[in-house]
Protein backbone atom coordinates (compact mmCIF):
# COMPACT_ATOMS: atom_id res chain seq x y z
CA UNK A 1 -22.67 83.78 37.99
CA UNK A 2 -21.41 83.19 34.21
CA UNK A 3 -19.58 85.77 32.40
CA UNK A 4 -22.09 86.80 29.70
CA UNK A 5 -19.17 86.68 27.02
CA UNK A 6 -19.29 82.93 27.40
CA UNK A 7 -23.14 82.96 26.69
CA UNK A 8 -22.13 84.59 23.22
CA UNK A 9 -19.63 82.25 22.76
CA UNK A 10 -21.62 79.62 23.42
CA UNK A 11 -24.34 80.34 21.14
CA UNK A 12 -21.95 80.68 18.43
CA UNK A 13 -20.75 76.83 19.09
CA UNK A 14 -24.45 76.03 19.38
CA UNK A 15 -25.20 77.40 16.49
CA UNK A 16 -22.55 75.27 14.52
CA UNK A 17 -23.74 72.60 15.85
CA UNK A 18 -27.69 73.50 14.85
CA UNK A 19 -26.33 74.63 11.40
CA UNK A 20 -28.05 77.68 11.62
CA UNK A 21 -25.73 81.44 12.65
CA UNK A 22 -29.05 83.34 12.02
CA UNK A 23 -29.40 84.38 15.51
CA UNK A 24 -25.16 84.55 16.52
CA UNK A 25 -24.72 88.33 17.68
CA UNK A 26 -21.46 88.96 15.00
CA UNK A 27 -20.22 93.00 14.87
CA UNK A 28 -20.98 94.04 11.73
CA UNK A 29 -16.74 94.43 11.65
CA UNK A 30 -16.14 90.58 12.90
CA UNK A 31 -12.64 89.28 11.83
CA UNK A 32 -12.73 85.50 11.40
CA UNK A 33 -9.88 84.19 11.49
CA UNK A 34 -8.72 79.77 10.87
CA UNK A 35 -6.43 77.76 9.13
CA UNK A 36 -8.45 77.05 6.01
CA UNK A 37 -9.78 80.19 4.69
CA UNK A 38 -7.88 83.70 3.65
CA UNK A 39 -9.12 86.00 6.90
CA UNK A 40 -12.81 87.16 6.29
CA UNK A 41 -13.84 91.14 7.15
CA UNK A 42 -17.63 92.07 7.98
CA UNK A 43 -20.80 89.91 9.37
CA UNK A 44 -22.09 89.34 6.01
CA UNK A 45 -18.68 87.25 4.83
CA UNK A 46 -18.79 85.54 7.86
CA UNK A 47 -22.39 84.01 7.45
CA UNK A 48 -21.79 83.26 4.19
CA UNK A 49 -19.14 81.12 4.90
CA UNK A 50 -19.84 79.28 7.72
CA UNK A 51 -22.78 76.97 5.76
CA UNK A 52 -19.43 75.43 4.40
CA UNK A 53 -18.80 74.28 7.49
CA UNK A 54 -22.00 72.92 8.70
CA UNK A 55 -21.61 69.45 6.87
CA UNK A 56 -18.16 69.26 9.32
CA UNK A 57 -19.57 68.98 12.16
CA UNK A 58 -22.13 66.73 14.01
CA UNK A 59 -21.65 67.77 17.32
CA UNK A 60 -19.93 70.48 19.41
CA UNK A 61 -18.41 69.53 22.84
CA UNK A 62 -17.19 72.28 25.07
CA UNK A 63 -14.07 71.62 27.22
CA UNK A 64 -13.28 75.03 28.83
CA UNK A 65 -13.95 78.32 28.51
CA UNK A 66 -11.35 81.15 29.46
CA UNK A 67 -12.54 84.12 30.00
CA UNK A 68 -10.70 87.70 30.81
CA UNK A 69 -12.46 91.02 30.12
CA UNK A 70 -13.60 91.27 26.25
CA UNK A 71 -11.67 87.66 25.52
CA UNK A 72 -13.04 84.30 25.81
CA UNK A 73 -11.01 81.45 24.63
CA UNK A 74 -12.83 77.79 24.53
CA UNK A 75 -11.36 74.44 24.34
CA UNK A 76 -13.79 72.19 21.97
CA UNK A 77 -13.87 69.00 20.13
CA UNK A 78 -15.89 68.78 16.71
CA UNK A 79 -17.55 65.52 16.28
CA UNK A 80 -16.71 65.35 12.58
CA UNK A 81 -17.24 62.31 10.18
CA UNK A 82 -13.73 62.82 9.84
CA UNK A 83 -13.29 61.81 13.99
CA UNK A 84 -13.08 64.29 16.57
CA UNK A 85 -10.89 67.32 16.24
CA UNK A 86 -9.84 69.39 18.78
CA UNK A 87 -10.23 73.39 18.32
CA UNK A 88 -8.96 76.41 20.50
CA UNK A 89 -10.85 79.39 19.54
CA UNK A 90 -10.18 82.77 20.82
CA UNK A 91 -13.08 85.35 20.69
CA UNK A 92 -13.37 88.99 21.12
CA UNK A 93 -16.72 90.27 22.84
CA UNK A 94 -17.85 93.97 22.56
CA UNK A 95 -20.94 94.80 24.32
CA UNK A 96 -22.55 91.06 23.64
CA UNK A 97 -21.79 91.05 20.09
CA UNK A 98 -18.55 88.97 18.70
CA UNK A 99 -15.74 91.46 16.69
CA UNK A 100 -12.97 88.43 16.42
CA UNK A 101 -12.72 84.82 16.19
CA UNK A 102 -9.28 83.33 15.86
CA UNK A 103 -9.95 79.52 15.71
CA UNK A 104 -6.51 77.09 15.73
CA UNK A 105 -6.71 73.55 15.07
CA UNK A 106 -4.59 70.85 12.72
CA UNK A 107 -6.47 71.12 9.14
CA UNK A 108 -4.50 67.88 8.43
CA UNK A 109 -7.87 65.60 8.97
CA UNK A 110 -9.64 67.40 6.35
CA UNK A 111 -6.95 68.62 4.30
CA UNK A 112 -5.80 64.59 4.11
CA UNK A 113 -8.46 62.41 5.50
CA UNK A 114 -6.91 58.88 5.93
């Protein structure tokens, strides 16, 4: 049976893929969390910013999953037309909504494309 943290995680990384967080069940008190951006407080910040983000990525391909109580961390790869990048994110689930994302990867690729 899968954990039904990694469903919301999942359909957060869908969603990036789809372009379209309209339907990703944020808290309204998510903390998002990545190299590029100052830390951004509350669900409306969140959506706001993640259009940027949409022209990043062509595809999303899930690795792993780790999952332990309210935490799920995934391995992924964003198919970028910068190459593939590799991206750890850890997420928080409370009661099938997401209240964290912490997402660690080298900015160096888009910071410095070649």
């Amino acid at each position: 049976m899968e954990n039904p943290n990694i469903k919301v995680v999942e359909s957060y990384l869908y969603a990036l893929r789809d372009k379209d967080v309209s339907k990703v069940p944020f808290a309204p008190d998510v903390i998002f969390e990545e190299p590029l951006t100052p830390t951004l407080n509350g669900d409306a910040a969140v959506r706001e910013y993640l259009p940027n983000v949409f022209p990043l990525i062509n595809d999303v391909r899930i690795k792993r999953h780790i999952a332990d109580g309210e935490y799920v961390a995934t391995l992924w790869e964003a198919d970028t037309p910068l190459g593939i990048i590799p991206v750890c994110e850890v997420f928080r689930i409370v009661e099938g909504q997401i209240k964290q994302i912490s997402a660690y990867f080298d900015p160096r690729p888009i910071t410095n494309p070649a």
